[in-house]
C-alpha atoms as a PDB file:
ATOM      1  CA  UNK A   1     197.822 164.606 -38.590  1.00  0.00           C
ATOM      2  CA  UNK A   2     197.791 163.060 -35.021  1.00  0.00           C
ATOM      3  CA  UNK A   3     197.319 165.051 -31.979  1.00  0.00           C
ATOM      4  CA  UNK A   4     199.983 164.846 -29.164  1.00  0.00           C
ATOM      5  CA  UNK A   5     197.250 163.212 -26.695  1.00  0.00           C
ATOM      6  CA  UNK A   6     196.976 160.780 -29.296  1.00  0.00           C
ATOM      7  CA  UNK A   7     201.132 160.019 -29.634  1.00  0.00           C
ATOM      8  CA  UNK A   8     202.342 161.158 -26.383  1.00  0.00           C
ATOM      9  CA  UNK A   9     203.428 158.724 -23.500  1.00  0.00           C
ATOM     10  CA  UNK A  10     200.957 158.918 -20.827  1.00  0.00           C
ATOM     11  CA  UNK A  11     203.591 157.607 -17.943  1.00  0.00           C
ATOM     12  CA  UNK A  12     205.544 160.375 -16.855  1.00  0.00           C
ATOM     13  CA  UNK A  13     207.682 160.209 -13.336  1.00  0.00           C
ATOM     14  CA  UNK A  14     207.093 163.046 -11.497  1.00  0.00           C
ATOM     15  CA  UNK A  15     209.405 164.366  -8.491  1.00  0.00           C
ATOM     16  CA  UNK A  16     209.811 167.002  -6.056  1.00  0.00           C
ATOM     17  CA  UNK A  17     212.261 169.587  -6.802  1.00  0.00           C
ATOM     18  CA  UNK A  18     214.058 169.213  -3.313  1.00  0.00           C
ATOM     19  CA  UNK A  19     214.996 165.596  -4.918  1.00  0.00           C
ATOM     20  CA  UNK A  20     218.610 164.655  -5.528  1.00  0.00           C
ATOM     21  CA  UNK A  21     219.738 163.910  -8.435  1.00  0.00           C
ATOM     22  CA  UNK A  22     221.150 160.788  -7.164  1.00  0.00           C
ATOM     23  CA  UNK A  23     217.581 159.438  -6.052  1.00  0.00           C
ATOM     24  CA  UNK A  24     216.722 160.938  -9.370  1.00  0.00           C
ATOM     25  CA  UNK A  25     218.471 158.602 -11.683  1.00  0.00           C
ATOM     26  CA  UNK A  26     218.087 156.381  -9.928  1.00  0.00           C
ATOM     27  CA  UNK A  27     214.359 155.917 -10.267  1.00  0.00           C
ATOM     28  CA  UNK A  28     215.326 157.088 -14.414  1.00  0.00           C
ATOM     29  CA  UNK A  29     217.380 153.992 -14.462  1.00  0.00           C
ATOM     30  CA  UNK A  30     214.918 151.904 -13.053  1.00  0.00           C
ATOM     31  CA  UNK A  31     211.780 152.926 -14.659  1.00  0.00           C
ATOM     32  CA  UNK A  32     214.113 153.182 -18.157  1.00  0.00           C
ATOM     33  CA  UNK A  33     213.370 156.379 -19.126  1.00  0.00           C
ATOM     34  CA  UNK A  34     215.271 159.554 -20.056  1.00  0.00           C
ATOM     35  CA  UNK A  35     213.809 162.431 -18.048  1.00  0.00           C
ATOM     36  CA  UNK A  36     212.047 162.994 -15.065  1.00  0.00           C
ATOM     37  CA  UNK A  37     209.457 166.127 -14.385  1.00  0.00           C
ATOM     38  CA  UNK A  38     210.378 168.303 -11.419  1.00  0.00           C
ATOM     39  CA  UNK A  39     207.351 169.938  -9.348  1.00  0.00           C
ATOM     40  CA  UNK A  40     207.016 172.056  -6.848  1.00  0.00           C
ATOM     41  CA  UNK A  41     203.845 171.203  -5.318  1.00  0.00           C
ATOM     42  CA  UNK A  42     200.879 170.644  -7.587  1.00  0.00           C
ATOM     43  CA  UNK A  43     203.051 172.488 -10.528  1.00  0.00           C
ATOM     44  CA  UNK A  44     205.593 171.263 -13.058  1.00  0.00           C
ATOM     45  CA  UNK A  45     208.479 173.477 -12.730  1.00  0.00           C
ATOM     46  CA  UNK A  46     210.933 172.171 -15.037  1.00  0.00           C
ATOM     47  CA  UNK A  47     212.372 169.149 -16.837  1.00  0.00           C
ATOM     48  CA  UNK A  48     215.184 166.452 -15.917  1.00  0.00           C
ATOM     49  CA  UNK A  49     217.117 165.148 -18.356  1.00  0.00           C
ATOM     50  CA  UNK A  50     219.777 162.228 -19.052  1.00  0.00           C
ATOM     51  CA  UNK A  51     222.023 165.393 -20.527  1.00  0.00           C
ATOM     52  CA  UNK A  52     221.594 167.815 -17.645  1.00  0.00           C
ATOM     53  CA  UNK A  53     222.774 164.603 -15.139  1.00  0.00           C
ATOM     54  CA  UNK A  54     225.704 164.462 -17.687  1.00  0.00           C
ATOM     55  CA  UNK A  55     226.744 168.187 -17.982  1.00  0.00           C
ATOM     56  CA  UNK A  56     226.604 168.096 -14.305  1.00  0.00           C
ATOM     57  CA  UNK A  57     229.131 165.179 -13.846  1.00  0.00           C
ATOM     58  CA  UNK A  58     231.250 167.476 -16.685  1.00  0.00           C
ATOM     59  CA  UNK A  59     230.804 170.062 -14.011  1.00  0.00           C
ATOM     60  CA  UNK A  60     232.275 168.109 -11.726  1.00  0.00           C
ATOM     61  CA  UNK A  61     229.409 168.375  -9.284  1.00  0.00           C
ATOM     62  CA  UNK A  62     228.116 165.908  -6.858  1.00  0.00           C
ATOM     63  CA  UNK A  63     224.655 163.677  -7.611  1.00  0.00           C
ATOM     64  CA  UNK A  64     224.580 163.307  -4.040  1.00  0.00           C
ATOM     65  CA  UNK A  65     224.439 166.476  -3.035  1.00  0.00           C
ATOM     66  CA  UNK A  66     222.938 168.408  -6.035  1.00  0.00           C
ATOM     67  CA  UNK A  67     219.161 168.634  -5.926  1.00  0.00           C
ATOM     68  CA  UNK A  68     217.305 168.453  -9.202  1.00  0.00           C
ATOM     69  CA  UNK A  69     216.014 171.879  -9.184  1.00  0.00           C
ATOM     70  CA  UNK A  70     219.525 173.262  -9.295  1.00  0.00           C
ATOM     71  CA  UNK A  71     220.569 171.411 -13.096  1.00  0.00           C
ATOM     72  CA  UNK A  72     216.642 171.282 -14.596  1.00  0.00           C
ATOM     73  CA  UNK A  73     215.906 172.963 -17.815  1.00  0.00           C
ATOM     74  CA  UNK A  74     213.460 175.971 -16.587  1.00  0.00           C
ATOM     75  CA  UNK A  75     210.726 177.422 -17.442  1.00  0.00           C
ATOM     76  CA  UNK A  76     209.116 174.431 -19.053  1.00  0.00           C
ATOM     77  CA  UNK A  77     208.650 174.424 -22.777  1.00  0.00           C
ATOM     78  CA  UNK A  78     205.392 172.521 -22.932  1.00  0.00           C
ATOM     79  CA  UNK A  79     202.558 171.448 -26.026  1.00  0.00           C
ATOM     80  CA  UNK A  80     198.424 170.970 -25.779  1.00  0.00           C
ATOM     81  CA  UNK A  81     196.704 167.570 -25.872  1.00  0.00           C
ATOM     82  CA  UNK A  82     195.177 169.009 -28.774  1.00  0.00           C
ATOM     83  CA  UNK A  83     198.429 170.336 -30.692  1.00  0.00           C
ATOM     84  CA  UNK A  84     199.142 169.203 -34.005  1.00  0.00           C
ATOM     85  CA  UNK A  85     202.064 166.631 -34.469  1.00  0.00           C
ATOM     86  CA  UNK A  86     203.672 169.029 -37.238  1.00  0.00           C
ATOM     87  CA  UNK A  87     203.581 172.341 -35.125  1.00  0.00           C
ATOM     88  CA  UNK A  88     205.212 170.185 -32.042  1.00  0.00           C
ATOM     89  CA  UNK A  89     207.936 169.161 -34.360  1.00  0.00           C
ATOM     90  CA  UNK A  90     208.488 172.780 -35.242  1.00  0.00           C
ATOM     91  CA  UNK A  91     208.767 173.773 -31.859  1.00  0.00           C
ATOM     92  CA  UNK A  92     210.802 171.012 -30.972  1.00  0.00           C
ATOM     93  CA  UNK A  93     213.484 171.627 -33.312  1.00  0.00           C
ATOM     94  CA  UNK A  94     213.265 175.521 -33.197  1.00  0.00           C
ATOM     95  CA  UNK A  95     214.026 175.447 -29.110  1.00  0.00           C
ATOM     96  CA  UNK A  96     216.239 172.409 -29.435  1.00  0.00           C
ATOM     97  CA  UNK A  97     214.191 170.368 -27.369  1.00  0.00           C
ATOM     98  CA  UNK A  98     214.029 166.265 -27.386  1.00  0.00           C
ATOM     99  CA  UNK A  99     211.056 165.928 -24.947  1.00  0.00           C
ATOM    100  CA  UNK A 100     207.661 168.114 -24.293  1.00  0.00           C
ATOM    101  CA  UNK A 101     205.408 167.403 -22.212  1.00  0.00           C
ATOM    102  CA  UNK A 102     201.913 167.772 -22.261  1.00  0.00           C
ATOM    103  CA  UNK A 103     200.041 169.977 -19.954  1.00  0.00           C
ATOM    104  CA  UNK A 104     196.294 169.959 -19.503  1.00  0.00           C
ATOM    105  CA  UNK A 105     194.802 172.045 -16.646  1.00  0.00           C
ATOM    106  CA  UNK A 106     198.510 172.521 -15.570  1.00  0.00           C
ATOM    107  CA  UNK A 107     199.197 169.125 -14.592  1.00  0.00           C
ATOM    108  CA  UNK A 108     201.630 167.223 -16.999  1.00  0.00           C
ATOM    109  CA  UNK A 109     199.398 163.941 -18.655  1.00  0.00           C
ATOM    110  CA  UNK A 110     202.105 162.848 -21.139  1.00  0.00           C
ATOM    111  CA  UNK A 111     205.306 163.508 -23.069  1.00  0.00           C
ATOM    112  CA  UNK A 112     206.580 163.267 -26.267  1.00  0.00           C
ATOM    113  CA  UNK A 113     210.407 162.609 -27.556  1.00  0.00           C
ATOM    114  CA  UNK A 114     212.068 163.396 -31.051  1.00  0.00           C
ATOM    115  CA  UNK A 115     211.697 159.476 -31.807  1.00  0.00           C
ATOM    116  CA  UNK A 116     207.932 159.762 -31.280  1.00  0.00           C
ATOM    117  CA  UNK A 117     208.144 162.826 -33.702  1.00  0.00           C
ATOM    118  CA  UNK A 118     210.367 160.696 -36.274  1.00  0.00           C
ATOM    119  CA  UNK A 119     208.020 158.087 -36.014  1.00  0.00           C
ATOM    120  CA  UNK A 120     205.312 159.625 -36.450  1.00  0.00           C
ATOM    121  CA  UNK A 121     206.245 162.094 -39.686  1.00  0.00           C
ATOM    122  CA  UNK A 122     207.657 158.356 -41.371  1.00  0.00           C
ATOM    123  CA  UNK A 123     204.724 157.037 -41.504  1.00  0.00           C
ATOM    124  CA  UNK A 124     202.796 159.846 -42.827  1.00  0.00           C
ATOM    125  CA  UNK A 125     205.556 159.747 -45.365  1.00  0.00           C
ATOM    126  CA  UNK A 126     205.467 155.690 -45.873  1.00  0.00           C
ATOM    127  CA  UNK A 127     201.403 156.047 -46.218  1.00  0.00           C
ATOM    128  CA  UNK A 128     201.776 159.165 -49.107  1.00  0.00           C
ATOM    129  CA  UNK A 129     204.424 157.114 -51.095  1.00  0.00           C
ATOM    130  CA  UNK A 130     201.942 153.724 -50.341  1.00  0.00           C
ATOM    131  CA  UNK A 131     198.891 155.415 -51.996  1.00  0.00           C
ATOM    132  CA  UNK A 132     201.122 157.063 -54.814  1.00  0.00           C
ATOM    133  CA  UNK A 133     202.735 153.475 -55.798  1.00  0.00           C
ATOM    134  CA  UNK A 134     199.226 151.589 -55.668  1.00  0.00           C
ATOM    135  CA  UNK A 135     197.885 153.939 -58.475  1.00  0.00           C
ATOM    136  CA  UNK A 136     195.634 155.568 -55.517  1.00  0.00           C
ATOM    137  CA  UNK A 137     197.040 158.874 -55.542  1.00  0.00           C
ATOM    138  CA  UNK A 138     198.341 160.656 -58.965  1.00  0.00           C
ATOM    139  CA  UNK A 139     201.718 162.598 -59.092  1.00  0.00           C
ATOM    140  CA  UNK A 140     200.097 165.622 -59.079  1.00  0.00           C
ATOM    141  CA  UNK A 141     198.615 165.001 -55.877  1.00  0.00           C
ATOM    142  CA  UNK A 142     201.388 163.390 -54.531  1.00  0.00           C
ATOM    143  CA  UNK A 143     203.437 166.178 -54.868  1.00  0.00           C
ATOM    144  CA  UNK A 144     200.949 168.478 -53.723  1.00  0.00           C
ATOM    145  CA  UNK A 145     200.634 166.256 -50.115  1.00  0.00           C
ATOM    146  CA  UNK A 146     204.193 166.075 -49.994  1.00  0.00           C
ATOM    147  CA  UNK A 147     204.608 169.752 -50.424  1.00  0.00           C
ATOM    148  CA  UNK A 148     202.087 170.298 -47.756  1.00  0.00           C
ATOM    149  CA  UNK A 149     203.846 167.840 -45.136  1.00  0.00           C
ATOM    150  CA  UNK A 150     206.901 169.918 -45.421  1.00  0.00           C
ATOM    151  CA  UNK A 151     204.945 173.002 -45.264  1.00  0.00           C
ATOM    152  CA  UNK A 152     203.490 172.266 -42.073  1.00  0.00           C
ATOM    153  CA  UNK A 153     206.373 170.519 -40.462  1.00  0.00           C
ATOM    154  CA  UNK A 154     208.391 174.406 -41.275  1.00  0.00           C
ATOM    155  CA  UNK A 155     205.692 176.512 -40.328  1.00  0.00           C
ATOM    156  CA  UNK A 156     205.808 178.571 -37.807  1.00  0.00           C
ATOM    157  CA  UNK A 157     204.198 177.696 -34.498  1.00  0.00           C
ATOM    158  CA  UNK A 158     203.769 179.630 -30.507  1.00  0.00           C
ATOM    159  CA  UNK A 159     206.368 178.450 -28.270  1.00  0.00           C
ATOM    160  CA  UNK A 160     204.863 177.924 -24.624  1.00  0.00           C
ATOM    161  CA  UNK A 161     206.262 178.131 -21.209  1.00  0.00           C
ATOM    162  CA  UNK A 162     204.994 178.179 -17.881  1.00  0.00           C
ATOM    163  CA  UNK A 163     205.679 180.543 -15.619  1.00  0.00           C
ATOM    164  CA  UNK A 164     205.050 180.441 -11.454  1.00  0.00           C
ATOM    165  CA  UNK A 165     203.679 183.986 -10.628  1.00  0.00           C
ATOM    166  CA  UNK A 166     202.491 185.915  -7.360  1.00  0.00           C
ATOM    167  CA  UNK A 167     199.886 188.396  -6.772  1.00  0.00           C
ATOM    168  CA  UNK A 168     201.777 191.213  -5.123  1.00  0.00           C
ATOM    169  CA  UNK A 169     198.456 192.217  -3.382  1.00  0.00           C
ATOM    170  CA  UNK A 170     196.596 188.592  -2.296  1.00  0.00           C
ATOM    171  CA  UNK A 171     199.518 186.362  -2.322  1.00  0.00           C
ATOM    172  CA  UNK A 172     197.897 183.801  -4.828  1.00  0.00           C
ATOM    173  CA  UNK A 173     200.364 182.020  -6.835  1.00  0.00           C
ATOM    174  CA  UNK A 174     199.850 180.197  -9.896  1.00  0.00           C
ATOM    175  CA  UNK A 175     201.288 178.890 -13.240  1.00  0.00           C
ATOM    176  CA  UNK A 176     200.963 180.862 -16.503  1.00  0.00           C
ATOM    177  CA  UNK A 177     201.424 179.959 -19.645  1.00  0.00           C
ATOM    178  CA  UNK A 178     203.769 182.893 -21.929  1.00  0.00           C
ATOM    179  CA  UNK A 179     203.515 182.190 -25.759  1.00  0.00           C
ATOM    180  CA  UNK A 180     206.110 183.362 -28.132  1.00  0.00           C
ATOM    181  CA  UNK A 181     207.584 185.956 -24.835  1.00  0.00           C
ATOM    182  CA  UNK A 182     204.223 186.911 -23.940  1.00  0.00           C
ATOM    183  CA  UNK A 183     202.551 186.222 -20.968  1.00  0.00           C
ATOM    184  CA  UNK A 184     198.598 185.226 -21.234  1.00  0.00           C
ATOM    185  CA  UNK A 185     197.725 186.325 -18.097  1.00  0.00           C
ATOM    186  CA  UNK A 186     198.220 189.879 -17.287  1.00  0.00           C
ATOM    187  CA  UNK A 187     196.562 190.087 -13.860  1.00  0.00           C
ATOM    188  CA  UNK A 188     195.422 187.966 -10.751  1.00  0.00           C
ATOM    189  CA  UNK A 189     193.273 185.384 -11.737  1.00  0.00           C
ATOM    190  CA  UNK A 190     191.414 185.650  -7.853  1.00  0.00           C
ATOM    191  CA  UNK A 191     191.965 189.622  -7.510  1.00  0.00           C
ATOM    192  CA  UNK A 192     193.097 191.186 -10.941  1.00  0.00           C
ATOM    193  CA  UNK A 193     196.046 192.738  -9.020  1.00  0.00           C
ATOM    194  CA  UNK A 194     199.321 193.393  -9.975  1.00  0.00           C
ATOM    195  CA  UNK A 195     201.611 190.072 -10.293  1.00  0.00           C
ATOM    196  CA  UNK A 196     205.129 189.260 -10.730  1.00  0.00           C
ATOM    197  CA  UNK A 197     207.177 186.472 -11.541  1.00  0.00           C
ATOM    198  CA  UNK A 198     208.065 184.412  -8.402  1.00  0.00           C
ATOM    199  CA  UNK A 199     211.452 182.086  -7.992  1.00  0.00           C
ATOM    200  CA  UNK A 200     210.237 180.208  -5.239  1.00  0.00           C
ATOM    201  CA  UNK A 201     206.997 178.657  -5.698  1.00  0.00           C
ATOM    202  CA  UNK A 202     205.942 176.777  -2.743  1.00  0.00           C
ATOM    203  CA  UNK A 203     206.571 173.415  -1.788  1.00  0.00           C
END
């Protein structure tokens, strides 16, 4: 199986979360795509989609006077460069979630949609069924891949999020990553104090 670093889209628009959503898709329109990663700072905060722009107009809220950070999907659900295709489709379809992006060093470097997913799991399938029908692969075996393809694509797999914490005793704040509810980090990285989760990261 592919990796996501080696399916993902590497060009991801980036804004600040103080950005309106009118500005916002705008630039969505214009660069044609279908969601837009919010950041506060150095840190990706959350995700922008065509379907939170839409739920807001159902809200009967204003694009020019809403700011992203107010209708983004938050904490970020988020894969690994190195994460197998199969285990992001899991996750994907467990958390009913169309895009993830990919976070290395907590900077997003790509993302990946449900098509790239489809896509990608189709030809796996076309290239089993290719081998079986050219006398390459026996039915035995081909049952036996197949099996396994479903296998992985069910299994279960960690969920991540990223989380913007704040030493309560040196002030350092920082993104950590929590994997199926638990947070990796369980001190400050710079002081192992105490930290807690903080709603304002700066700007």
């Amino acid at each position: 199986m592919l990796s996501a670093k080696q399916i993902m889209n590497p060009v991801v628009i980036e804004l600040e979360r103080g950005t309106l959503v009118s500005s916002a898709a705008d630039i969505m329109v214009k660069r044609h795509v279908g969601s837009v990663i919010v950041t506060a700072g150095d840190y990706p905060v959350g995700i922008l989609t065509e379907t939170d722009i839409a739920k807001m107009i159902s809200a009967g809220k204003s694009p020019i006077t809403t700011k992203v950070e107010e209708i983004m999907s938050s904490p970020l659900f988020s894969t690994t460069p190195d994460a197998d295709m199969t285990q992001i489709a899991n996750t994907m379809t467990s958390n009913k979630i169309k895009k993830m992006p990919v976070v290395e060093h907590q900077r997003v470097i790509g993302i990946i949609t449900q098509t790239d997913i489809v896509k990608h799991i189709l030809r796996v399938c076309s290239h089993i069924h290719e081998e079986y029908t050219k006398g390459k692969m026996n039915s035995i075996d081909f049952a036996t891949c197949s099996a396994e393809l479903y296998s992985q694509v069910r299994s279960s797999v960690d969920s991540t999020k990223h989380w913007h914490m704040r030493c309560t005793s040196c002030g350092h704040q920082f993104l950590a990553e929590e994997r199926d509810g638990k947070l990796l980090v369980e001190a400050c990285p710079k002081c192992n104090g105490q930290i807690e989760y903080d709603p304002t990261p700066p700007l």
